[in-house]
PDB file of N, CA and C in Angstrom:
ATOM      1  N   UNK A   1     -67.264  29.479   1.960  1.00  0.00           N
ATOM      2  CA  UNK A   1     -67.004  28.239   2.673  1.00  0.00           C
ATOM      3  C   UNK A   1     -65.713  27.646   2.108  1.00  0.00           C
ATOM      4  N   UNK A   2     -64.572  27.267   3.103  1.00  0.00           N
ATOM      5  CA  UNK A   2     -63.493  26.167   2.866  1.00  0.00           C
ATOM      6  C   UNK A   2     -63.461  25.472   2.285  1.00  0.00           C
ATOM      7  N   UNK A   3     -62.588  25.102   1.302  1.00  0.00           N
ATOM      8  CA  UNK A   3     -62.711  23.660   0.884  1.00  0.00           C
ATOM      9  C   UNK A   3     -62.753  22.285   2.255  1.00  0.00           C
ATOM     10  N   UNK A   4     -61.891  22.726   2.987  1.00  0.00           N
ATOM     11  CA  UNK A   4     -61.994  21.955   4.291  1.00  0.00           C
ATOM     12  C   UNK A   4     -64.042  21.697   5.049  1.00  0.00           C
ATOM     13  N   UNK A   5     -64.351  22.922   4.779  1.00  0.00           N
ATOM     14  CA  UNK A   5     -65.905  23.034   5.334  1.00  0.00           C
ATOM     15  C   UNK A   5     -66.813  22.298   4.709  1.00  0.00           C
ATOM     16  N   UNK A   6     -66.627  22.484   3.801  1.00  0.00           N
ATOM     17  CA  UNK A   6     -67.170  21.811   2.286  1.00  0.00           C
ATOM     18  C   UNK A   6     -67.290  20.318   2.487  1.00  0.00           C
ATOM     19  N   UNK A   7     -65.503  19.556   2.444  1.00  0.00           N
ATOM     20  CA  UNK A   7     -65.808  18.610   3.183  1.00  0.00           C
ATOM     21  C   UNK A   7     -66.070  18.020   4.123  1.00  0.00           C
ATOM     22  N   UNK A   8     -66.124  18.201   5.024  1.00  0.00           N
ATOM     23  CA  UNK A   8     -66.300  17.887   6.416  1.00  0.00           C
ATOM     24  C   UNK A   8     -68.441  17.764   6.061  1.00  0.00           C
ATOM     25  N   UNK A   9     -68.311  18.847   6.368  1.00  0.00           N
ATOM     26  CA  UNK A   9     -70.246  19.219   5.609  1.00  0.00           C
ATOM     27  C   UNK A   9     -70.602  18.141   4.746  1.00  0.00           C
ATOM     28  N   UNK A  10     -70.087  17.603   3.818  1.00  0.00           N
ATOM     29  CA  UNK A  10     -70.304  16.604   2.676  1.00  0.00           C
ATOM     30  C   UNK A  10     -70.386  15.179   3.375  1.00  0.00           C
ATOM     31  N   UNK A  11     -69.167  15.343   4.637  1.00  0.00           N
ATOM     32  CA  UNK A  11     -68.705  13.574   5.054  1.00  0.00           C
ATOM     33  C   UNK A  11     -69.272  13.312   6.348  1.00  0.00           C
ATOM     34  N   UNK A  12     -71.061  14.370   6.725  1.00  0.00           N
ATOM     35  CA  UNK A  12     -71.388  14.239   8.148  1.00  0.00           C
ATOM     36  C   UNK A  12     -72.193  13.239   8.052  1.00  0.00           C
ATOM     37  N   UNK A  13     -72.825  12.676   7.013  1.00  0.00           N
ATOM     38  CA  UNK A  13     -73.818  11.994   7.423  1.00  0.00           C
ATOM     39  C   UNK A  13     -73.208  10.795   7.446  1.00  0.00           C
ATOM     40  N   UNK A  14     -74.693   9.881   8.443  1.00  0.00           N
ATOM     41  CA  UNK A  14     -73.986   8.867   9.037  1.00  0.00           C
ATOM     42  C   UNK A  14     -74.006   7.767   8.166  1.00  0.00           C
ATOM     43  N   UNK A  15     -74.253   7.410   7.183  1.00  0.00           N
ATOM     44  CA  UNK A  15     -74.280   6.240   6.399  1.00  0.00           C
ATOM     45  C   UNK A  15     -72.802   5.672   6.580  1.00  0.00           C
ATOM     46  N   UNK A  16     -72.813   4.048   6.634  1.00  0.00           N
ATOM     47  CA  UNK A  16     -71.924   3.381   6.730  1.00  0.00           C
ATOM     48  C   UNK A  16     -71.162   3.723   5.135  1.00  0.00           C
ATOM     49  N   UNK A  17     -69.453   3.268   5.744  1.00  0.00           N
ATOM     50  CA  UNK A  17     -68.718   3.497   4.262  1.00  0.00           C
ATOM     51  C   UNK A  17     -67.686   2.214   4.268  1.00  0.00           C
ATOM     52  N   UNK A  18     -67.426   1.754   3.038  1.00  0.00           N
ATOM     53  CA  UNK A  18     -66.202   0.941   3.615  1.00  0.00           C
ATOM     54  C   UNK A  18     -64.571   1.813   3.822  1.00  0.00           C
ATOM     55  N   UNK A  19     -63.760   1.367   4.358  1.00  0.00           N
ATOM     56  CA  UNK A  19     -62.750   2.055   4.756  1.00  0.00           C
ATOM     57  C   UNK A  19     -62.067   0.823   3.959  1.00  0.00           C
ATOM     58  N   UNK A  20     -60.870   2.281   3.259  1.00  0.00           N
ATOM     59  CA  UNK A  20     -59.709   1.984   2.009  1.00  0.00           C
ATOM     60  C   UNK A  20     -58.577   2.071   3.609  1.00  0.00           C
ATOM     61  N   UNK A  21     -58.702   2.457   4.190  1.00  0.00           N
ATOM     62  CA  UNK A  21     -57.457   2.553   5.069  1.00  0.00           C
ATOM     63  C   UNK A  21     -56.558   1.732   5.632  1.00  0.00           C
ATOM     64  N   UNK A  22     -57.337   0.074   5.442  1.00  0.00           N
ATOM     65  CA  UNK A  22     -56.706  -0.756   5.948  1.00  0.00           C
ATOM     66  C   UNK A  22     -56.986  -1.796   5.108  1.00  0.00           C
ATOM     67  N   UNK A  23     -55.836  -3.350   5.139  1.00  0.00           N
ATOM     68  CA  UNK A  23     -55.891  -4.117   4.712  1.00  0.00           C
ATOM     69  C   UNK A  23     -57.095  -4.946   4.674  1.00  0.00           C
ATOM     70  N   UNK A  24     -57.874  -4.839   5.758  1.00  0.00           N
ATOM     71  CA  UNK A  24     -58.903  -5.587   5.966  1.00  0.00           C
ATOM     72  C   UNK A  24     -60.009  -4.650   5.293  1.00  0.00           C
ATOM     73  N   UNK A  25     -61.756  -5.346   5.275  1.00  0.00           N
ATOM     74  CA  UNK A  25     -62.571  -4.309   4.979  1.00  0.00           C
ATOM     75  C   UNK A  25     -63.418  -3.923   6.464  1.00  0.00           C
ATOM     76  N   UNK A  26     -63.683  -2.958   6.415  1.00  0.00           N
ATOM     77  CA  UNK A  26     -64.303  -2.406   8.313  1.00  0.00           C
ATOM     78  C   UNK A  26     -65.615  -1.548   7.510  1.00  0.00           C
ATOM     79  N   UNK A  27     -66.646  -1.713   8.133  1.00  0.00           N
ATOM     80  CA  UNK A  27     -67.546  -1.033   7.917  1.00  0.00           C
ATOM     81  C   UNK A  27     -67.333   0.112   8.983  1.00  0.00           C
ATOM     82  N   UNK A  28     -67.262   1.625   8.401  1.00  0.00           N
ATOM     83  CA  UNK A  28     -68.046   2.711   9.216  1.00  0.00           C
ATOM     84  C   UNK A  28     -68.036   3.899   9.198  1.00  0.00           C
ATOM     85  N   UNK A  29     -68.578   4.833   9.809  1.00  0.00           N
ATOM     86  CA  UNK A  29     -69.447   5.923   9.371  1.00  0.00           C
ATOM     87  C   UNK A  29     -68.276   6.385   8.591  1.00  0.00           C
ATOM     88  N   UNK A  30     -68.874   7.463   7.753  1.00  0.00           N
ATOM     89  CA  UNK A  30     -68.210   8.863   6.996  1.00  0.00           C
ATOM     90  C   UNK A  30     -67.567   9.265   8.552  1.00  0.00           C
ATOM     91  N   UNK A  31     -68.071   9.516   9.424  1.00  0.00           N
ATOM     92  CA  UNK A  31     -67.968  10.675  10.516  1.00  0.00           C
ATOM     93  C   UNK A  31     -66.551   9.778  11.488  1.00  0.00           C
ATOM     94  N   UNK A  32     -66.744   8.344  11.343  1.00  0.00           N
ATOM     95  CA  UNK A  32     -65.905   8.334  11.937  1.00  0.00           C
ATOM     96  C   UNK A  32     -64.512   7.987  11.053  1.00  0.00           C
ATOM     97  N   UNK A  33     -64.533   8.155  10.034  1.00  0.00           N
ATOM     98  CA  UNK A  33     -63.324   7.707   9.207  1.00  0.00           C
ATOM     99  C   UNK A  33     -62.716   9.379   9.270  1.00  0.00           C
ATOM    100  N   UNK A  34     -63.798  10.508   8.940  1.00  0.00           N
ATOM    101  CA  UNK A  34     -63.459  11.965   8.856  1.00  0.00           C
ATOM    102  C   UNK A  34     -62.367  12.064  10.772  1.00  0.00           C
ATOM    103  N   UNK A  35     -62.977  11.425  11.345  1.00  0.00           N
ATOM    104  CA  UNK A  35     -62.674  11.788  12.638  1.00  0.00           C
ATOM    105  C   UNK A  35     -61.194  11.011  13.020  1.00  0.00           C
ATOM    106  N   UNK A  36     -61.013   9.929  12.374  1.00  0.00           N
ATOM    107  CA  UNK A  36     -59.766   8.847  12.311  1.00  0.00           C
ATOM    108  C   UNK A  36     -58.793   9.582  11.506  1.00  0.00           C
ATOM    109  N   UNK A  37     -58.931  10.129   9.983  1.00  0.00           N
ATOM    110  CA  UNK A  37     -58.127  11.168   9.483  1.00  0.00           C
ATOM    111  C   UNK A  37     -57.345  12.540  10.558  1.00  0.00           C
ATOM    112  N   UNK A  38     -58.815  13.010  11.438  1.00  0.00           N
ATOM    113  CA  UNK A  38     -58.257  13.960  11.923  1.00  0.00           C
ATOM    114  C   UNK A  38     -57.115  13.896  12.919  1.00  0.00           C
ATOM    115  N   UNK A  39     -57.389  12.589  13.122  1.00  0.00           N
ATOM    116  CA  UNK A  39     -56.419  12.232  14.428  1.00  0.00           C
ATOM    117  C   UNK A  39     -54.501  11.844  13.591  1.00  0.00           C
ATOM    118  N   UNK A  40     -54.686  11.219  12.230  1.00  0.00           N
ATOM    119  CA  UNK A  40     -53.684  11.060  11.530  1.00  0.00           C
ATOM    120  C   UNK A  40     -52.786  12.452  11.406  1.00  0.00           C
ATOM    121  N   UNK A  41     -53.850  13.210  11.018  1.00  0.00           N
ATOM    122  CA  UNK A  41     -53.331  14.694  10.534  1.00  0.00           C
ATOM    123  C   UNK A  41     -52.533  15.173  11.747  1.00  0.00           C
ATOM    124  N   UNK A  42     -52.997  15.123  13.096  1.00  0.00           N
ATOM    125  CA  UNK A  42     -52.957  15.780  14.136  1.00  0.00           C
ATOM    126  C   UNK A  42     -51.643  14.916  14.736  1.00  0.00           C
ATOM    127  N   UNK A  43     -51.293  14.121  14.274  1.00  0.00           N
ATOM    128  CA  UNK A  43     -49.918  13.140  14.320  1.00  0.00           C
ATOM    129  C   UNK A  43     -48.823  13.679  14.008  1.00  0.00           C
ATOM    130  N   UNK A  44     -48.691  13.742  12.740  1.00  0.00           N
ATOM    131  CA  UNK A  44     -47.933  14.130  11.885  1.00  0.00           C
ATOM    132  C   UNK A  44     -47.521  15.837  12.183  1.00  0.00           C
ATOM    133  N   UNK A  45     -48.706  16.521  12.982  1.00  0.00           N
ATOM    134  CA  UNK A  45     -48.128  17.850  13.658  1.00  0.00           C
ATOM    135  C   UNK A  45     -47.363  17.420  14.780  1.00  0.00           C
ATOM    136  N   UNK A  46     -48.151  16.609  15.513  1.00  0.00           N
ATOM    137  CA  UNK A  46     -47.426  16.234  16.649  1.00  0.00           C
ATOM    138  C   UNK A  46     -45.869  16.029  16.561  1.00  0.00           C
ATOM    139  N   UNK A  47     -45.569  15.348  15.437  1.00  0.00           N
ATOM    140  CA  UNK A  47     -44.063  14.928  15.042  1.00  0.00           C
ATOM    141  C   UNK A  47     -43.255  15.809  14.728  1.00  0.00           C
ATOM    142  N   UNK A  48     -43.582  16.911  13.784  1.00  0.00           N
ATOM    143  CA  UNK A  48     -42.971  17.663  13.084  1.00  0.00           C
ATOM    144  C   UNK A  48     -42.817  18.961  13.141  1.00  0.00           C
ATOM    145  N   UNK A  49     -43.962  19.618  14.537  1.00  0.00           N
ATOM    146  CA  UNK A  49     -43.624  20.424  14.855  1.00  0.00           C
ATOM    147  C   UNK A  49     -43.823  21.034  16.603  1.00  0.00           C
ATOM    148  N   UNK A  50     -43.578  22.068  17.135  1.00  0.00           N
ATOM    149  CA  UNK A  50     -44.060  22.213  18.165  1.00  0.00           C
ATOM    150  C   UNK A  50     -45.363  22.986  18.550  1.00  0.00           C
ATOM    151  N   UNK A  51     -46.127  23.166  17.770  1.00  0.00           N
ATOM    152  CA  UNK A  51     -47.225  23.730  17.856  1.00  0.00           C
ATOM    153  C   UNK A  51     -47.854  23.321  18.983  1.00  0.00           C
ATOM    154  N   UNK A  52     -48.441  24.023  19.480  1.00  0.00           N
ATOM    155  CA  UNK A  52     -49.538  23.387  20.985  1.00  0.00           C
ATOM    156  C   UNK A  52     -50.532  22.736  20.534  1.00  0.00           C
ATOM    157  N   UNK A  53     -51.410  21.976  21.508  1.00  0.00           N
ATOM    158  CA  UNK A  53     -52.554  21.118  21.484  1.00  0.00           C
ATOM    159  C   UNK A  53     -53.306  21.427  21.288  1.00  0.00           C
ATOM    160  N   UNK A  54     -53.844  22.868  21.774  1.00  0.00           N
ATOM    161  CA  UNK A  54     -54.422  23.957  21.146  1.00  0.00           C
ATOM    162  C   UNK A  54     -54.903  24.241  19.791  1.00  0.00           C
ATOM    163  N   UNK A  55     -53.827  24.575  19.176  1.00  0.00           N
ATOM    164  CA  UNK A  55     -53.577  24.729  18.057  1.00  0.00           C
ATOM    165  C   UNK A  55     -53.498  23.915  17.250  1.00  0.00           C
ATOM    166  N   UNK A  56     -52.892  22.965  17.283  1.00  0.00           N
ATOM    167  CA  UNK A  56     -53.229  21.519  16.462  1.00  0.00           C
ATOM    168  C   UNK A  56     -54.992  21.546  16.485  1.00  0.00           C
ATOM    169  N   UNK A  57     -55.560  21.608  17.931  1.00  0.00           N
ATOM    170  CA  UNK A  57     -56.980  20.931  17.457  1.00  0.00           C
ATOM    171  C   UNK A  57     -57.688  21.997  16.983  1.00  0.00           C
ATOM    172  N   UNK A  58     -57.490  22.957  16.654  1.00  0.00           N
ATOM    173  CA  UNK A  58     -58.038  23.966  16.182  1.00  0.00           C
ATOM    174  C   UNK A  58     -57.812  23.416  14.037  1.00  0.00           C
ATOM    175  N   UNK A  59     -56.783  23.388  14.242  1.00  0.00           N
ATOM    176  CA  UNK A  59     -56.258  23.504  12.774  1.00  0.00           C
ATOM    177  C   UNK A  59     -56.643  22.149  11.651  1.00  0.00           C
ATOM    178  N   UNK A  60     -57.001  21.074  13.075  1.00  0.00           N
ATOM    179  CA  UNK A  60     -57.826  20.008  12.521  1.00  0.00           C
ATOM    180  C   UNK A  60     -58.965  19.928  12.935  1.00  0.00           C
ATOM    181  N   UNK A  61     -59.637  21.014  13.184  1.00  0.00           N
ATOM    182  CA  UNK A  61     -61.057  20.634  13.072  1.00  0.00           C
ATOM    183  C   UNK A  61     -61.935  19.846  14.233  1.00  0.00           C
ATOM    184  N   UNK A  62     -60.914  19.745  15.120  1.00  0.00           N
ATOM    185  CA  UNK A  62     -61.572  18.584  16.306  1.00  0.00           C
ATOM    186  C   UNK A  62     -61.807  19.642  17.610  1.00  0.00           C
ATOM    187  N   UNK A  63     -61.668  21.402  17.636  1.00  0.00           N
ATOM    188  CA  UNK A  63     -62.715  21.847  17.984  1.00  0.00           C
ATOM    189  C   UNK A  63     -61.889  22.833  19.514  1.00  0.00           C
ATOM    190  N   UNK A  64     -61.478  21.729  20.250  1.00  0.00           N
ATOM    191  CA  UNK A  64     -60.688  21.985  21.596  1.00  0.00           C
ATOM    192  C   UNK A  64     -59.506  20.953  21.756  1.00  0.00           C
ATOM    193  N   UNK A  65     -58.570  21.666  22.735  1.00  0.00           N
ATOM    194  CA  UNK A  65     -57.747  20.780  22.800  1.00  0.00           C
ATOM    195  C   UNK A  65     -58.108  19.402  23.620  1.00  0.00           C
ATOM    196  N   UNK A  66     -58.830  19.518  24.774  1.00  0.00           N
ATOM    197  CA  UNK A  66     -59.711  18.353  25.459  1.00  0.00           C
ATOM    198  C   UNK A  66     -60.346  17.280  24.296  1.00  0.00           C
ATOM    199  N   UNK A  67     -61.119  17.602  23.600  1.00  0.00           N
ATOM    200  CA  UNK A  67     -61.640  17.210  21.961  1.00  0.00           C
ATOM    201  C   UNK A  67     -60.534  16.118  21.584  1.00  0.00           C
ATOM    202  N   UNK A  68     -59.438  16.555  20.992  1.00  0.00           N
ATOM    203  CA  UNK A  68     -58.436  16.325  20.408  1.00  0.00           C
ATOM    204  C   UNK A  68     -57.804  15.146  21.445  1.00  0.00           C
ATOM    205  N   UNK A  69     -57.437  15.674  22.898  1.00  0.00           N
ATOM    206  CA  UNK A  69     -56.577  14.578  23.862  1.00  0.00           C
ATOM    207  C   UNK A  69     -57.680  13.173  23.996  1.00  0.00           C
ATOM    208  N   UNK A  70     -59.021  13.498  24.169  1.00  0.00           N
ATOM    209  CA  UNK A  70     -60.047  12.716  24.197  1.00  0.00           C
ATOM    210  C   UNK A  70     -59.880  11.732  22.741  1.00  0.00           C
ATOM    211  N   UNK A  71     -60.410  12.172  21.551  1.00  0.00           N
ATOM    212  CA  UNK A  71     -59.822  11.509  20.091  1.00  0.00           C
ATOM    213  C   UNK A  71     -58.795  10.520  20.177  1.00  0.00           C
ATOM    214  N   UNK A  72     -57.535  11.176  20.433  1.00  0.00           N
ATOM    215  CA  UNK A  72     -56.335  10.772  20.715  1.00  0.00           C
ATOM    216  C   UNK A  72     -56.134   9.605  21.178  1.00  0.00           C
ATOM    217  N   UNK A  73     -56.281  10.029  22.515  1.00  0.00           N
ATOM    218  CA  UNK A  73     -56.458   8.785  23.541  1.00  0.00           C
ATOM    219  C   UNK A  73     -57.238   7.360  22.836  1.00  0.00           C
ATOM    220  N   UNK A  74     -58.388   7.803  22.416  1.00  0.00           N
ATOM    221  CA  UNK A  74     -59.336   6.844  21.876  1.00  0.00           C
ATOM    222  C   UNK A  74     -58.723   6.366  20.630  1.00  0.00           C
ATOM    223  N   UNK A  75     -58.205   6.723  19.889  1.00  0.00           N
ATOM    224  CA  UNK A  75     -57.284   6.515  18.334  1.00  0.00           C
ATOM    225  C   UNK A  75     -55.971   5.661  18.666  1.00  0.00           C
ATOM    226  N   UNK A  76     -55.492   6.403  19.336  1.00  0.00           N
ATOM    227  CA  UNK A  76     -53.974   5.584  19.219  1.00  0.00           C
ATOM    228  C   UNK A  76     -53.444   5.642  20.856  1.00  0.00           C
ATOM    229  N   UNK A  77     -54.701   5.625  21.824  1.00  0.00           N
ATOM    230  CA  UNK A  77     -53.868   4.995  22.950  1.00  0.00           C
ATOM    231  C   UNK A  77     -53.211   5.204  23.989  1.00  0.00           C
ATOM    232  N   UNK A  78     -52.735   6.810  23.624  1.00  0.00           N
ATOM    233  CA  UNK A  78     -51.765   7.725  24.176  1.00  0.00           C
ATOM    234  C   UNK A  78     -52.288   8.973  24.396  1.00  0.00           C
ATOM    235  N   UNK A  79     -51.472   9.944  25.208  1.00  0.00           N
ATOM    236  CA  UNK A  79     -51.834  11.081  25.199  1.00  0.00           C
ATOM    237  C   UNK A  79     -51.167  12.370  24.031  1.00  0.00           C
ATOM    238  N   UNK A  80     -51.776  13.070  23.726  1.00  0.00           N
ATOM    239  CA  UNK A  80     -50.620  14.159  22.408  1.00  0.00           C
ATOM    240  C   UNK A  80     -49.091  13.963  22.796  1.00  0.00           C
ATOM    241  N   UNK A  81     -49.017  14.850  24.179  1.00  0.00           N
ATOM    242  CA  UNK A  81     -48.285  15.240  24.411  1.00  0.00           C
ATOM    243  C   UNK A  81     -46.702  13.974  24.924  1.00  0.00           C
ATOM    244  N   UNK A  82     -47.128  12.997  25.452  1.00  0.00           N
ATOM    245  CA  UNK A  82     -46.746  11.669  25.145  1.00  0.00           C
ATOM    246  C   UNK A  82     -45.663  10.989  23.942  1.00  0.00           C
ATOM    247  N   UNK A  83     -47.085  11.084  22.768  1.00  0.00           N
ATOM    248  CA  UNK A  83     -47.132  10.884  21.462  1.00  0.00           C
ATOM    249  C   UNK A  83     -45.427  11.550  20.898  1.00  0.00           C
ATOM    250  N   UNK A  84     -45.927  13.165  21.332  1.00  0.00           N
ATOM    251  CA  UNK A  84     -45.072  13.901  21.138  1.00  0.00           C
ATOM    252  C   UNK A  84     -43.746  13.635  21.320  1.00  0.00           C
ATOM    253  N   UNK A  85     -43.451  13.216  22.700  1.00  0.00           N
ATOM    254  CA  UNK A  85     -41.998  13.497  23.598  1.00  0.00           C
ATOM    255  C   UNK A  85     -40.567  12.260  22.943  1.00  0.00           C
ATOM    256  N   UNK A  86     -41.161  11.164  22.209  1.00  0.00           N
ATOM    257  CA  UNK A  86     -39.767  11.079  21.635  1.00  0.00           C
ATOM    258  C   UNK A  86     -39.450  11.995  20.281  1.00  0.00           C
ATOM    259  N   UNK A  87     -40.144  12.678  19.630  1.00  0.00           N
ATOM    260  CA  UNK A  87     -40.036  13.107  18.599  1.00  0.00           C
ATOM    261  C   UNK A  87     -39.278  14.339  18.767  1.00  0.00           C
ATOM    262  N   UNK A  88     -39.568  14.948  20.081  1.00  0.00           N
ATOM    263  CA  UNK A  88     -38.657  16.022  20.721  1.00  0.00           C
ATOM    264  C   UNK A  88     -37.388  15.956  21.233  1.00  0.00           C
ATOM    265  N   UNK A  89     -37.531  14.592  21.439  1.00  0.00           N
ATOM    266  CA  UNK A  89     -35.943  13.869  22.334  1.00  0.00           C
ATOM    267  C   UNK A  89     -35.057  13.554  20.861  1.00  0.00           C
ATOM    268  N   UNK A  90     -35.940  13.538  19.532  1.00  0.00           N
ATOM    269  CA  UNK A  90     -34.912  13.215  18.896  1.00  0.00           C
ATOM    270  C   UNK A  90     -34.533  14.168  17.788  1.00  0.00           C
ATOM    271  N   UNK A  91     -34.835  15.309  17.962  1.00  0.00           N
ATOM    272  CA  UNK A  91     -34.421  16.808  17.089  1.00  0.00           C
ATOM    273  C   UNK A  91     -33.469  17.114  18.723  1.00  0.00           C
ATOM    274  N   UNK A  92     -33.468  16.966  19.446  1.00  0.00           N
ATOM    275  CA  UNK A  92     -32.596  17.508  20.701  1.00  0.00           C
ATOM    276  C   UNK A  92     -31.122  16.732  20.633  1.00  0.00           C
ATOM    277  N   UNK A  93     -31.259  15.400  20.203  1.00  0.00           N
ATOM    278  CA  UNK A  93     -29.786  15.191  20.021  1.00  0.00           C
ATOM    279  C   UNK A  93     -29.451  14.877  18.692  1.00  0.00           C
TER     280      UNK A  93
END
């Protein structure tokens, strides 16, 4: 088993947690802070490289790319590919 498996496996259950992530304090699950990370992670591909949606949601754990646009959407609002397109407009000039 992954160290990645390992955690994920460790951070399913649902007990409330507080979240370090923000200035404020927010109560909530392990599952959804694991699931808020994944969407961070899946950012930062978005930015930096061209990998597909595919592949991003594979590589974070969120399963399918539908998975991932669904997350997404729900996280920050937008769609990946969206997300994506100034980051492409600005390695192009």
């Amino acid at each position: 088993m992954g160290a990645a498996a390992r955690v994920t496996a460790s951070l399913r259950s649902s007990k409330p947690t507080m979240s370090t992530t923000r200035p404020f304090r927010t109560v909530r699950t392990r599952r959804q802070w694991l699931l808020r990370q994944r969407v961070l992670l899946s950012q930062q591909l978005l930015e930096t490289s061209d990998v597909s949606v595919d592949v991003i949601a594979t590589r974070r754990d969120l399963g399918s790319a539908a998975n991932l646009v669904l997350q997404f959407q729900r996280h920050v609002r937008i769609s990946p590919s969206a997300y994506r397109r100034p980051f492409r407009q600005a390695a192009v000039t």
